[in-house]
C-alpha atoms as a PDB file:
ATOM      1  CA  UNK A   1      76.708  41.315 105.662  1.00  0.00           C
ATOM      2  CA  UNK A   2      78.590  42.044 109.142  1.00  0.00           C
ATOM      3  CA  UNK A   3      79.310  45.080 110.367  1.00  0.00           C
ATOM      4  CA  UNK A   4      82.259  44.689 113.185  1.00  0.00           C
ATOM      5  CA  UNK A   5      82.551  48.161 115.108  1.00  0.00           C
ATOM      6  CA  UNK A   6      85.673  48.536 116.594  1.00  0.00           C
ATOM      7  CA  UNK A   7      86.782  50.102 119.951  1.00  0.00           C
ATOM      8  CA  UNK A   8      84.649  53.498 120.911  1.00  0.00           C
ATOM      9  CA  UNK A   9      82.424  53.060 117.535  1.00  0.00           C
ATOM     10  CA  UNK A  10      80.898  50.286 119.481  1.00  0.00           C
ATOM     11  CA  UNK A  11      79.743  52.414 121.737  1.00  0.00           C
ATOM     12  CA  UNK A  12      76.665  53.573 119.101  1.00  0.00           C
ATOM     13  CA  UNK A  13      75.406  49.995 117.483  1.00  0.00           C
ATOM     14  CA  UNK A  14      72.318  50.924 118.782  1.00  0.00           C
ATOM     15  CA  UNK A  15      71.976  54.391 116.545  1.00  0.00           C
ATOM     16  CA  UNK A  16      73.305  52.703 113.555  1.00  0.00           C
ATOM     17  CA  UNK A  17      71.029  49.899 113.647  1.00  0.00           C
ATOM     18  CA  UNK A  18      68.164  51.934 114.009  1.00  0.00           C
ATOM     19  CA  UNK A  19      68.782  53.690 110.959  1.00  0.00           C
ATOM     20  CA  UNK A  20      69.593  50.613 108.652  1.00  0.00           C
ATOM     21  CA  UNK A  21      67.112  49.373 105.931  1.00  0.00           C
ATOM     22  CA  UNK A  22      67.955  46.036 106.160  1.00  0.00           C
ATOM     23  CA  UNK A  23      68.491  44.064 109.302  1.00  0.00           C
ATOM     24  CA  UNK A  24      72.774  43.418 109.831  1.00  0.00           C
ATOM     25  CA  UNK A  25      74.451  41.159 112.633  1.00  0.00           C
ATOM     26  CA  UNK A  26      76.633  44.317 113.959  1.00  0.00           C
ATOM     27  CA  UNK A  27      79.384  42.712 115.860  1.00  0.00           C
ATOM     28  CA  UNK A  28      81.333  44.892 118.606  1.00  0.00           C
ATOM     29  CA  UNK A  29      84.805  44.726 118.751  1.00  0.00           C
ATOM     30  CA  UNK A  30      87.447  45.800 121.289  1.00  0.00           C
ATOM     31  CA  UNK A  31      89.511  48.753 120.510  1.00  0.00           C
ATOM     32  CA  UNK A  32      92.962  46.377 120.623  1.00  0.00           C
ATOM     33  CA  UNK A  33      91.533  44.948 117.167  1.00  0.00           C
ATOM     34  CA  UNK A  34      92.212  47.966 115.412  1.00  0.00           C
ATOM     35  CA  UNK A  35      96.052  46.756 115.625  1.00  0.00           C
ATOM     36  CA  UNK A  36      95.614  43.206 116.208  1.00  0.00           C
ATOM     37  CA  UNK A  37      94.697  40.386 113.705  1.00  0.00           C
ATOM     38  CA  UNK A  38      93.284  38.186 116.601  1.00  0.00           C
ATOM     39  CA  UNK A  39      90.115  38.581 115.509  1.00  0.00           C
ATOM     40  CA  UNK A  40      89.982  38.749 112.061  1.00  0.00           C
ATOM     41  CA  UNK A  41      89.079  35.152 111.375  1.00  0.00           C
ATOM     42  CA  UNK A  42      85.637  36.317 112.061  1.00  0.00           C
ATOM     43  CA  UNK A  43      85.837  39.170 109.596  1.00  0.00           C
ATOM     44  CA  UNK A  44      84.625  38.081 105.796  1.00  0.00           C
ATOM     45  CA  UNK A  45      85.073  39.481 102.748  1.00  0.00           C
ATOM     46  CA  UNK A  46      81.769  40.828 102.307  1.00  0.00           C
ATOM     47  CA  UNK A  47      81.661  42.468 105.494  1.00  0.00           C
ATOM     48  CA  UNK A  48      82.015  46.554 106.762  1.00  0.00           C
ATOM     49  CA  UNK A  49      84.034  47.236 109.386  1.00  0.00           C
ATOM     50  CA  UNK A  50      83.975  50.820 111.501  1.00  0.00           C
ATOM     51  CA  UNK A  51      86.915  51.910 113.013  1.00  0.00           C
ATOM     52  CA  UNK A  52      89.073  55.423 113.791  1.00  0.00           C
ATOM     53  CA  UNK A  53      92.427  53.592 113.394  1.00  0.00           C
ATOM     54  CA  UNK A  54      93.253  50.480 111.496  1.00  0.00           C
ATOM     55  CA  UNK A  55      96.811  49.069 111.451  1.00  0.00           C
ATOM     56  CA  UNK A  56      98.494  45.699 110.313  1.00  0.00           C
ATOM     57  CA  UNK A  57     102.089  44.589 110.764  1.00  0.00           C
ATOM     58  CA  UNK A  58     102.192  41.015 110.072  1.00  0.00           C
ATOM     59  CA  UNK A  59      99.169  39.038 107.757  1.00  0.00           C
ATOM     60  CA  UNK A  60      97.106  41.664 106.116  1.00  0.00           C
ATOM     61  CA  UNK A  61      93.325  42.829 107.064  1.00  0.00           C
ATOM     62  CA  UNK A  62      90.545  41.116 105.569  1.00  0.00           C
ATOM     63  CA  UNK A  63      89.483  41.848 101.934  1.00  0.00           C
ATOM     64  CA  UNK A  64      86.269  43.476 103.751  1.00  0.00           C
ATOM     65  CA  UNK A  65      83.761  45.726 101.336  1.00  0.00           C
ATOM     66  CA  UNK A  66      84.295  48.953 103.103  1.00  0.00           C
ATOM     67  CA  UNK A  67      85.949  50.460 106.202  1.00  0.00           C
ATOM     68  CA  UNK A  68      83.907  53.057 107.367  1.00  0.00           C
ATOM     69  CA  UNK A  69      86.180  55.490 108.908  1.00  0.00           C
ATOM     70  CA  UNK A  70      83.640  57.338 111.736  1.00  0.00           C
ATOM     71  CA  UNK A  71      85.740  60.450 111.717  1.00  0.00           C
ATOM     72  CA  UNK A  72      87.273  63.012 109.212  1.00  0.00           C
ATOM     73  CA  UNK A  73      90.959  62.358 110.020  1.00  0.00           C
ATOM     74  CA  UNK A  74      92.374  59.429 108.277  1.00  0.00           C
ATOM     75  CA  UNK A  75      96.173  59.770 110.057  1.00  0.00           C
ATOM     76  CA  UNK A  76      94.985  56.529 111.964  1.00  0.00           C
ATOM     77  CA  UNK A  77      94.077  54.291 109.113  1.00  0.00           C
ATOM     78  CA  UNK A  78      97.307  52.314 107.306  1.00  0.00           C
ATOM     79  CA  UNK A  79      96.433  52.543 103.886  1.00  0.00           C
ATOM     80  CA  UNK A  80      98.873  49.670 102.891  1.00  0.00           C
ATOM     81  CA  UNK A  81      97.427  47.238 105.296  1.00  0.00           C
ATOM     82  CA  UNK A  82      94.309  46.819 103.699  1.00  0.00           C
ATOM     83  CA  UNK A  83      92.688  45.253 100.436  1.00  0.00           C
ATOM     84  CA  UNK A  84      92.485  47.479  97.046  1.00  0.00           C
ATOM     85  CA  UNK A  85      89.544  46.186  96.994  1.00  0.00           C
ATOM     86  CA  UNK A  86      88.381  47.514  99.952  1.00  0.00           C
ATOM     87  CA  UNK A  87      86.426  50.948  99.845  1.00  0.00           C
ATOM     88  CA  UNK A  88      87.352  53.916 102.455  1.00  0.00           C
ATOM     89  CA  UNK A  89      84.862  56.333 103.450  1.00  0.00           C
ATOM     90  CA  UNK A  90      85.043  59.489 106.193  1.00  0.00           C
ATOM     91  CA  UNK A  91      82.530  61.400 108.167  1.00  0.00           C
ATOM     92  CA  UNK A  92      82.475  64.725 109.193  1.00  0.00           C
ATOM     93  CA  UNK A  93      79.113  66.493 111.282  1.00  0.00           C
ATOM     94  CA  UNK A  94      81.986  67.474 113.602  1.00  0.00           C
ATOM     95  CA  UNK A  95      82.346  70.899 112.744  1.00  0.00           C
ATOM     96  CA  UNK A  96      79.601  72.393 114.520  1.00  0.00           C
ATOM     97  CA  UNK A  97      81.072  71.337 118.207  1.00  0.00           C
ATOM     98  CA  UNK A  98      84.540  72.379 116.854  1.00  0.00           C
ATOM     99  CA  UNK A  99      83.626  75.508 115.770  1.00  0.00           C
ATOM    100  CA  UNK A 100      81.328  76.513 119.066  1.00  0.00           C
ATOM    101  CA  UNK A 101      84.934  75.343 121.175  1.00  0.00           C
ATOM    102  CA  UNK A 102      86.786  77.446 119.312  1.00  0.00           C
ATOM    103  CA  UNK A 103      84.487  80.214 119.578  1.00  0.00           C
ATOM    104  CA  UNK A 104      84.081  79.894 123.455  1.00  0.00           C
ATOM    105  CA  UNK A 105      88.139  79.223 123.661  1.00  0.00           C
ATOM    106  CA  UNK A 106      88.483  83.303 121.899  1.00  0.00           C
ATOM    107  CA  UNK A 107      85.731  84.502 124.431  1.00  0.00           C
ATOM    108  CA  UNK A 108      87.386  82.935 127.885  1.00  0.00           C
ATOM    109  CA  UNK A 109      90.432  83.784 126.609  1.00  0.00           C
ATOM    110  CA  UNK A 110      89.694  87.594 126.272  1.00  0.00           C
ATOM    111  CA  UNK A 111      87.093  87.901 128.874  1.00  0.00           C
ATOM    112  CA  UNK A 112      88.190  84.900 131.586  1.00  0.00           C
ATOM    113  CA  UNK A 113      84.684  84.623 132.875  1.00  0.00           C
ATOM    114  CA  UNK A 114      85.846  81.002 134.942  1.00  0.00           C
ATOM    115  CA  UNK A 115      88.521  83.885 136.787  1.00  0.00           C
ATOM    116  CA  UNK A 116      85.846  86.145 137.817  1.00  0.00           C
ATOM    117  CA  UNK A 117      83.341  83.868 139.445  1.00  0.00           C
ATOM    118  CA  UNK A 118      86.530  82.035 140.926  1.00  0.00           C
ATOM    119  CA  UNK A 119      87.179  85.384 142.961  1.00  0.00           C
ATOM    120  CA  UNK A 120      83.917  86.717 143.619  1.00  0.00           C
ATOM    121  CA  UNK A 121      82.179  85.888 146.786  1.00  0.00           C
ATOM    122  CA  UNK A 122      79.955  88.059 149.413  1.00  0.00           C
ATOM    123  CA  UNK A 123      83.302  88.676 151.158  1.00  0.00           C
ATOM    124  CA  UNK A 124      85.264  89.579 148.292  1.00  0.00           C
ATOM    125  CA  UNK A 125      82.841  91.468 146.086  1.00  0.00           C
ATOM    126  CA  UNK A 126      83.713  95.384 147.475  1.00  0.00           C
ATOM    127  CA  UNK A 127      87.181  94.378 146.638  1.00  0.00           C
ATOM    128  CA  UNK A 128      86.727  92.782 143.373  1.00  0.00           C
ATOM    129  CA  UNK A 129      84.323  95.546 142.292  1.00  0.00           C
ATOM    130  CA  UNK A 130      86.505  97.974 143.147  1.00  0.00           C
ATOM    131  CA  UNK A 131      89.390  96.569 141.612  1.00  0.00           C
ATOM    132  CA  UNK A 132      88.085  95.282 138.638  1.00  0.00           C
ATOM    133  CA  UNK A 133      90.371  94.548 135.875  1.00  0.00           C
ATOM    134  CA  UNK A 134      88.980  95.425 132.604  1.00  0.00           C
ATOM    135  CA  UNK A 135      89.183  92.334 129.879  1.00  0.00           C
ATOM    136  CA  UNK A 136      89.292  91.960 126.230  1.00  0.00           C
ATOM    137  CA  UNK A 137      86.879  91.718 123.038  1.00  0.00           C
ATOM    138  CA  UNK A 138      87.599  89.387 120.218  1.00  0.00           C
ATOM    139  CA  UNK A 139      85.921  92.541 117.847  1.00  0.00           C
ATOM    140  CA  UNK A 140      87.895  93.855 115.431  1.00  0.00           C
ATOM    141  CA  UNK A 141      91.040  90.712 116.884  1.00  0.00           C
ATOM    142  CA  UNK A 142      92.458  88.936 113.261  1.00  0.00           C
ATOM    143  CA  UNK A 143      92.111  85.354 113.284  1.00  0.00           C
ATOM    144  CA  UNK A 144      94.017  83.222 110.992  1.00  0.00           C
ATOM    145  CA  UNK A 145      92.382  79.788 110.221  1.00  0.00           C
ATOM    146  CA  UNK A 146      94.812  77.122 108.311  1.00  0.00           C
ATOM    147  CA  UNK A 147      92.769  74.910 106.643  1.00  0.00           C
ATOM    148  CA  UNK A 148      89.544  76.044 105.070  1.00  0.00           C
ATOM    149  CA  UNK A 149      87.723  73.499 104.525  1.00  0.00           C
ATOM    150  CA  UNK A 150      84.168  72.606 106.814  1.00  0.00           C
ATOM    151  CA  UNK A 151      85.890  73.037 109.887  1.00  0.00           C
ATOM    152  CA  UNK A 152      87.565  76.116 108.987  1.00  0.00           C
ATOM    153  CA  UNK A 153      84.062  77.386 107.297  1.00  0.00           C
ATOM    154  CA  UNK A 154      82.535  77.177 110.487  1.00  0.00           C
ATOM    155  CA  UNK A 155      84.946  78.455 112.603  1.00  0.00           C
ATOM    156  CA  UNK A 156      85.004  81.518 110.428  1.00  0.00           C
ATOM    157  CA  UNK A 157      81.274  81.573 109.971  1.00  0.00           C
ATOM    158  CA  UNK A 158      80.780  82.568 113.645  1.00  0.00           C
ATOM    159  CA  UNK A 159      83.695  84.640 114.431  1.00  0.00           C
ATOM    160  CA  UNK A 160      82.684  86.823 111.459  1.00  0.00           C
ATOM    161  CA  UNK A 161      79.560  87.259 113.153  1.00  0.00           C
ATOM    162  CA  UNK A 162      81.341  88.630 116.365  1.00  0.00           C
ATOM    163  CA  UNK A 163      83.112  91.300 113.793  1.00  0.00           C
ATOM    164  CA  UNK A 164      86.311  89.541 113.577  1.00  0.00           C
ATOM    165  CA  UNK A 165      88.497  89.798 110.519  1.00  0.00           C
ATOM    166  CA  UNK A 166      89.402  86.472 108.761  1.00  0.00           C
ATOM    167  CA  UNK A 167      92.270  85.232 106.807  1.00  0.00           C
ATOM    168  CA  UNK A 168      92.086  81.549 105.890  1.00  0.00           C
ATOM    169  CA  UNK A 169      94.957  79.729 104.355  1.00  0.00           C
ATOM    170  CA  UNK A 170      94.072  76.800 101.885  1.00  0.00           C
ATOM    171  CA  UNK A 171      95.193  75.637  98.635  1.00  0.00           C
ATOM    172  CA  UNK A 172      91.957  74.385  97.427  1.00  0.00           C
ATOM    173  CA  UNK A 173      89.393  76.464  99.286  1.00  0.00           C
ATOM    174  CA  UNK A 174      87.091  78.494  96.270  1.00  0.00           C
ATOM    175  CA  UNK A 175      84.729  80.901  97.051  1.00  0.00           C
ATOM    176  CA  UNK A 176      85.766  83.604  99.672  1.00  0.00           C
ATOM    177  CA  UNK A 177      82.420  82.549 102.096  1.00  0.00           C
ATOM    178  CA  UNK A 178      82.860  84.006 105.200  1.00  0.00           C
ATOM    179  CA  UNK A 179      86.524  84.602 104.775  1.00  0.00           C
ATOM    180  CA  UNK A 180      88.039  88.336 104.129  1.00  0.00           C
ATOM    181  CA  UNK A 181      90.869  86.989 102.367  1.00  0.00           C
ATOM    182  CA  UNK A 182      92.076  83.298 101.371  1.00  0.00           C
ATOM    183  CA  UNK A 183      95.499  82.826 100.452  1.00  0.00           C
ATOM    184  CA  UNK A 184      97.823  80.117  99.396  1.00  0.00           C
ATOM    185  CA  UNK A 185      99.894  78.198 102.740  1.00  0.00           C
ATOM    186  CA  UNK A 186     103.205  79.599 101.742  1.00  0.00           C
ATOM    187  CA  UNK A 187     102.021  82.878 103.078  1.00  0.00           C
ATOM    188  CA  UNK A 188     101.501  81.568 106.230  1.00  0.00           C
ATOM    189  CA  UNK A 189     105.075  82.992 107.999  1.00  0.00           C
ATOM    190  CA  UNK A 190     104.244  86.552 105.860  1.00  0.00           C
ATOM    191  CA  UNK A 191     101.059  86.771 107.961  1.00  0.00           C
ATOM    192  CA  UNK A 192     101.637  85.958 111.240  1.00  0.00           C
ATOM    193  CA  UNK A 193     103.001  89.005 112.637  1.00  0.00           C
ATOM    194  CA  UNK A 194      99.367  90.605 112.206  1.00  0.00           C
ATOM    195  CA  UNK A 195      97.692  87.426 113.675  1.00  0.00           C
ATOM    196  CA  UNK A 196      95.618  87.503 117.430  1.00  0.00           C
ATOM    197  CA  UNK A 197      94.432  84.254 116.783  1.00  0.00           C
ATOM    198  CA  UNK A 198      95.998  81.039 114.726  1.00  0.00           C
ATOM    199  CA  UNK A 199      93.546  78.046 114.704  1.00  0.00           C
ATOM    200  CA  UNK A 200      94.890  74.833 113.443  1.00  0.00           C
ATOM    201  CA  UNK A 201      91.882  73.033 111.374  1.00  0.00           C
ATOM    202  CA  UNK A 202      93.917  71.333 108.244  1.00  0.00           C
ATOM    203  CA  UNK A 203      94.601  67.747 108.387  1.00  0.00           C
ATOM    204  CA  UNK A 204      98.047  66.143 108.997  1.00  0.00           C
ATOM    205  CA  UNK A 205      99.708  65.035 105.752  1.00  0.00           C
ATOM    206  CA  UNK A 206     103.436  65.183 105.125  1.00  0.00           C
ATOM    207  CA  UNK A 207     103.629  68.911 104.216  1.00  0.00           C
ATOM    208  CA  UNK A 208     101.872  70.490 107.723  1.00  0.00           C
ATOM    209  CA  UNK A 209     103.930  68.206 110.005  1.00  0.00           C
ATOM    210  CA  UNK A 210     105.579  70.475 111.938  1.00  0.00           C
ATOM    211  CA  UNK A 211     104.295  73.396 109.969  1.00  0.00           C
ATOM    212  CA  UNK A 212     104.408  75.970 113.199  1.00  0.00           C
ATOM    213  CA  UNK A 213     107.873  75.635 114.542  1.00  0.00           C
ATOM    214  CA  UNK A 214     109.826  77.819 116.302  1.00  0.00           C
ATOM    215  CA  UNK A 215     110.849  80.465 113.438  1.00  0.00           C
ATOM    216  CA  UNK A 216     106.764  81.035 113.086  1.00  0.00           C
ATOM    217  CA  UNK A 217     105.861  80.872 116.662  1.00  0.00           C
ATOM    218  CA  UNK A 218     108.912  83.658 117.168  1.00  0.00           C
ATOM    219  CA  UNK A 219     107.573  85.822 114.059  1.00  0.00           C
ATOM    220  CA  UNK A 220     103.502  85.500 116.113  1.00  0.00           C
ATOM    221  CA  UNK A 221     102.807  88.425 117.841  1.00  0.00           C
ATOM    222  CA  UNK A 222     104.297  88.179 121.593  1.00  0.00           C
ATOM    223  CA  UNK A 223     100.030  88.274 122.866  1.00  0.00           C
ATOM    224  CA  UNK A 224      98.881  86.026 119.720  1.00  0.00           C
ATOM    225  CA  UNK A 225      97.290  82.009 121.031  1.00  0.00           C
ATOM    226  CA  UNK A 226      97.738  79.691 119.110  1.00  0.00           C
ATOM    227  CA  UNK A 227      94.296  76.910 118.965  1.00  0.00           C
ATOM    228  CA  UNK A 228      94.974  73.348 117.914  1.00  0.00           C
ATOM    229  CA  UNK A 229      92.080  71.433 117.134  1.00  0.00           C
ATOM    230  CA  UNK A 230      93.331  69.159 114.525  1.00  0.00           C
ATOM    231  CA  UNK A 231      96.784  67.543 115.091  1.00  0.00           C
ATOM    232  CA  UNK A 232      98.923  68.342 117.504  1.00  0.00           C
ATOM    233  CA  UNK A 233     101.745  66.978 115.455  1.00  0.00           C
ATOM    234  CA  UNK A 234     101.122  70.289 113.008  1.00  0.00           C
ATOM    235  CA  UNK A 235     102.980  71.991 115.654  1.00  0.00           C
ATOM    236  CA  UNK A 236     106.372  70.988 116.416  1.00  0.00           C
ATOM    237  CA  UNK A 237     106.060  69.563 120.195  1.00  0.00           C
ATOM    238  CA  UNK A 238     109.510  70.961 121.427  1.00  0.00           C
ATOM    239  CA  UNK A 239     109.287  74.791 120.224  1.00  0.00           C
ATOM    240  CA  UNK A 240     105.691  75.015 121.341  1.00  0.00           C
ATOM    241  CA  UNK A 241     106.222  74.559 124.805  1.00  0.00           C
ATOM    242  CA  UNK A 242     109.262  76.569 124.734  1.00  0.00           C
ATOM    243  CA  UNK A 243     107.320  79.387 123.168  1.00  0.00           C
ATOM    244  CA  UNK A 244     104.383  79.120 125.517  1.00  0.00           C
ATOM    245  CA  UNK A 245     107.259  78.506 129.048  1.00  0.00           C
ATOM    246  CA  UNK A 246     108.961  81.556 127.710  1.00  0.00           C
ATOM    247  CA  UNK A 247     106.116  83.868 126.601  1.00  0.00           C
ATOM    248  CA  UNK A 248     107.437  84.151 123.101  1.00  0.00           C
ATOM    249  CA  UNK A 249     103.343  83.716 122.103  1.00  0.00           C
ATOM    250  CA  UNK A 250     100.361  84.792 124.658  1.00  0.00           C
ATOM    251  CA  UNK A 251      99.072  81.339 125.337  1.00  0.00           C
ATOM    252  CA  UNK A 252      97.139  78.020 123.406  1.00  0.00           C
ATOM    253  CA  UNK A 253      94.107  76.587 123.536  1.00  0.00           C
ATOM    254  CA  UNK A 254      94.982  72.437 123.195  1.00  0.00           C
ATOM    255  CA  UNK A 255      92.382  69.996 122.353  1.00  0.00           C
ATOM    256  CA  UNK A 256      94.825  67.545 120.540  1.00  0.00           C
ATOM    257  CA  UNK A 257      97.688  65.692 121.672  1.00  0.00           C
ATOM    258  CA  UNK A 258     100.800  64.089 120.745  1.00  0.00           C
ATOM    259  CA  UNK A 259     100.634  60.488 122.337  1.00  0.00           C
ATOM    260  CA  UNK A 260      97.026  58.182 122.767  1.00  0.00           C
ATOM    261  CA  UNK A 261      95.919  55.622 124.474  1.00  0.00           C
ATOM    262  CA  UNK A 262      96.300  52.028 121.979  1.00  0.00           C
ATOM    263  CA  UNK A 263      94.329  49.622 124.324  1.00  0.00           C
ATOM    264  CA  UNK A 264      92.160  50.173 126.981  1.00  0.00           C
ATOM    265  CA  UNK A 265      94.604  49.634 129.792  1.00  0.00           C
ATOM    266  CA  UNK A 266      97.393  51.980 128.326  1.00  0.00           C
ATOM    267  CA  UNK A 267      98.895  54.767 130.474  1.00  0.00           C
ATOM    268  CA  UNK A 268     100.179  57.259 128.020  1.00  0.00           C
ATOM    269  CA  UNK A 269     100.879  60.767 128.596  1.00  0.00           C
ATOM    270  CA  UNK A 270     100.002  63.524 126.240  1.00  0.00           C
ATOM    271  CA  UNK A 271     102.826  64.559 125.339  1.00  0.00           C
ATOM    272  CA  UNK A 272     107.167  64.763 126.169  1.00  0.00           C
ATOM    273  CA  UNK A 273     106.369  67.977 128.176  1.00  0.00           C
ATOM    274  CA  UNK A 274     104.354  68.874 130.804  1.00  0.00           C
ATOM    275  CA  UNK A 275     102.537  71.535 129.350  1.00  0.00           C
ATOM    276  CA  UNK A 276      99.726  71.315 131.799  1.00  0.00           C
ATOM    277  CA  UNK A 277     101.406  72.886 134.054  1.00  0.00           C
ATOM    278  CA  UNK A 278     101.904  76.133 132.032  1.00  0.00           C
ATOM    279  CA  UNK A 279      99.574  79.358 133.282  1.00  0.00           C
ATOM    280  CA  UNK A 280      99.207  79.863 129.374  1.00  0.00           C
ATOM    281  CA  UNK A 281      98.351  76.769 128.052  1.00  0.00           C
ATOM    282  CA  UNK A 282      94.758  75.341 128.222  1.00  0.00           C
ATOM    283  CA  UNK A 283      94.325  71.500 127.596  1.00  0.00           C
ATOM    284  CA  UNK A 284      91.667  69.571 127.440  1.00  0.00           C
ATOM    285  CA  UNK A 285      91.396  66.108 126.548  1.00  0.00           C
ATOM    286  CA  UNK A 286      90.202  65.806 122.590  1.00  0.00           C
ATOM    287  CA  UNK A 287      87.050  66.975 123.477  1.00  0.00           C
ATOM    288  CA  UNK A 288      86.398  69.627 120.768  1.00  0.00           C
ATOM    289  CA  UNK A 289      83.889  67.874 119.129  1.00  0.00           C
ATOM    290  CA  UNK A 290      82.656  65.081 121.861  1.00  0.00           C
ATOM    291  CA  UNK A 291      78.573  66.206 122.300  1.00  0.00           C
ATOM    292  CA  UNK A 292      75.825  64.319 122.942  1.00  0.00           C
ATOM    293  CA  UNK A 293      74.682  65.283 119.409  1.00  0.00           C
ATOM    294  CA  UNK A 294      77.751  64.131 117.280  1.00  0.00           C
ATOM    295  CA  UNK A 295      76.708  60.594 117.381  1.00  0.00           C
ATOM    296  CA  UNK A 296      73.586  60.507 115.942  1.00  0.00           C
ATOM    297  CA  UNK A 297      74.818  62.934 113.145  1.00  0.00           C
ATOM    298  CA  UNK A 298      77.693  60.530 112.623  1.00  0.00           C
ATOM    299  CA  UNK A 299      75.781  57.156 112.722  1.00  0.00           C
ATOM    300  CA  UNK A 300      72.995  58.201 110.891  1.00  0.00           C
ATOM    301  CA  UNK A 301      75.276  58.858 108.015  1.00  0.00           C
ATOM    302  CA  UNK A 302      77.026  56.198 108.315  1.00  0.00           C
ATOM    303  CA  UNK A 303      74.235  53.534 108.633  1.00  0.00           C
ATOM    304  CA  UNK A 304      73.182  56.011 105.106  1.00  0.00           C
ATOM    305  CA  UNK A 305      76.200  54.912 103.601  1.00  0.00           C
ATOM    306  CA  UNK A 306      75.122  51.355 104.306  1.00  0.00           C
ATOM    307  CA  UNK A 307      71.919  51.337 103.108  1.00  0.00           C
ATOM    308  CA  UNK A 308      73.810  52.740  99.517  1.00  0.00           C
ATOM    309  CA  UNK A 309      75.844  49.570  99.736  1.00  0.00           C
ATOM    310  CA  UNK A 310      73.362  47.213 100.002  1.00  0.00           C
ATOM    311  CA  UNK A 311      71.304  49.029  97.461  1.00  0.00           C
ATOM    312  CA  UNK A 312      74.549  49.083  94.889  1.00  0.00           C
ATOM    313  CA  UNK A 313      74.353  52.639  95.323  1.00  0.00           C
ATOM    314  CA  UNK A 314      77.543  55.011  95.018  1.00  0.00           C
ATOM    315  CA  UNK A 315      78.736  55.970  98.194  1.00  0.00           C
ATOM    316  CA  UNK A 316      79.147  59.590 100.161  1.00  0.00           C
ATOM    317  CA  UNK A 317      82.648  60.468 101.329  1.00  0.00           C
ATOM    318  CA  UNK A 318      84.112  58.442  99.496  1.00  0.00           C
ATOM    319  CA  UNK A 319      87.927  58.544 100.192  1.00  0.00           C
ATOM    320  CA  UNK A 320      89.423  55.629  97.870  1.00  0.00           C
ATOM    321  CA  UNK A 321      87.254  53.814  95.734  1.00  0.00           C
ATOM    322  CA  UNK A 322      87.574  50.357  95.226  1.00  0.00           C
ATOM    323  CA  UNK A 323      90.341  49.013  93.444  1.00  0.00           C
ATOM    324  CA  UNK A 324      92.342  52.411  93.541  1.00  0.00           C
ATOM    325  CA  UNK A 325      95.414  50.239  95.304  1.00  0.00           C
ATOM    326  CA  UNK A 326      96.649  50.215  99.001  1.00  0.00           C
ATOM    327  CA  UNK A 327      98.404  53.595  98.720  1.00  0.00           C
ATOM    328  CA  UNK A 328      96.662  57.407 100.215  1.00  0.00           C
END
């Protein structure tokens, strides 16, 4: 069995082999395979491949045994373009960098530590002691979380422990956990009028495309922030940076983006509108979850996963089984 790793997943052959049972020829690919069949005369149909996105427009991708997606989101992967026979399976681990950026995005945002060492020097300190402007507390602040699921856990996990009060919004979510309240989506524009914080943490599907637009962003609360750490797409790209140039919201913390990089010598910008350039608007560059630790987390399951597979053991994460047809 090969195992071709495509684009960044590359980048870690050396964790996943060192957690395989078995001895596999990994083979690295470059991140233009994921939409280009010029390599997939090498690929067999008893072979793995691992790749975020996967995409086909002309002949169709090898039969392989499983794509190993080395991620949670699956908005990358074109469903149609690959084999029934081929197995999908997802990996999370992220949730614990997601959660701690989310967490330190609240706490800068109410107590701008970065703005106060920025100012304070031996010149400036009897001025900026004396003139000290007092800051914010996330205690007792309402934060919304859409999507409840391990990301949203987490989140809610530690801002409970800093005394804030939680409302989660999932369809599927069961127990309460950390949550004060879990309620169905549609009461998402009934709630957001009582909202400090809104954190983004379902995945894109059909239904949350554009799920914060402009009549919810002008129902938030004119100091709420808005954090986005799962698609920026979930927010309509037009009426957000309207609503953060005209101060209709407080600000937003941006960690996803509307436009990437295909190949490694694109030049693609974020997004239609500068939003960079906006006092109120933090970006940062899909970082969320990007520690040293994620990897081995990641890989180790993975290679897991393969060790299963050459056992003829069932598989974890499992997002279509074999044979369940081309469609999500």
């Amino acid at each position: 069995m090969k195992i071709f790793m495509i684009g960044e997943a590359a980048n870690h052959a050396g964790i996943l082999a060192a957690s395989l049972q078995q001895p596999h020829e990994i083979v690295p690919l470059s991140r233009e395979a994921a939409q280009s069949d010029a390599h997939d005369g090498l690929i067999g149909a008893g072979d793995v491949v691992i790749s975020l996105r996967l995409k086909r427009t002309g002949n169709p991708f090898p039969p392989v045994r499983l794509l190993h997606v080395p991620g949670a989101g699956l908005d990358g992967i074109d469903f149609g373009s690959l084999a029934p026979d081929t197995a999908i399976c997802n990996v999370f681990e992220h949730e614990i960098p997601i959660a701690e950026y989310v967490l330190s995005a609240m706490l800068e945002w109410e107590i701008r530590a970065v703005e106060m060492r920025r100012t304070f020097t031996p010149e400036t300190w009897p001025d900026v002691y004396r003139e000290r402007v007092p800051h914010g507390e996330i205690y007792g602040k309402t934060l919304c979380v859409v999507g409840f699921g391990r990301i949203g856990r987490a989140i809610a996990t530690r801002a409970k422990a800093f005394g804030m009060r939680i409302l989660a919004l999932d369809a599927y979510a069961g127990d309460l956990g950390p949550a004060d309240e879990i309620l169905p989506p549609q009461e998402l524009d009934r709630l957001l009028p009582e909202v400090d914080y809104l954190v983004l943490a379902c995945p894109l599907t059909k239904a949350t495309t554009g799920l914060i637009g402009k009549a919810q962003l002008v129902a938030m609360k004119p100091t709420a922030v808005l954090i986005n750490i799962s698609r920026a797409e979930i927010a309509d790209e037009a009426s957000l940076f309207e609503a953060l140039a005209q101060k209709t919201i407080g600000g937003a913390c941006l960690d996803v983006w509307y436009r990437y990089p295909a190949g490694s010598s694109d030049r693609v910008e974020p997004s239609s509108f500068p939003f960079h350039t906006l006092e109120n608007a933090v970006c940062t560059p899909h970082s969320s979850a990007w520690t040293r630790q994620l990897p081995q987390r990641r890989y180790a399951f993975i290679a897991e996963n393969l060790n299963r597979l050459a056992r003829g053991e069932p598989l974890r994460n499992v997002v279509r089984a074999p044979g369940a047809g081309p469609a999500k």
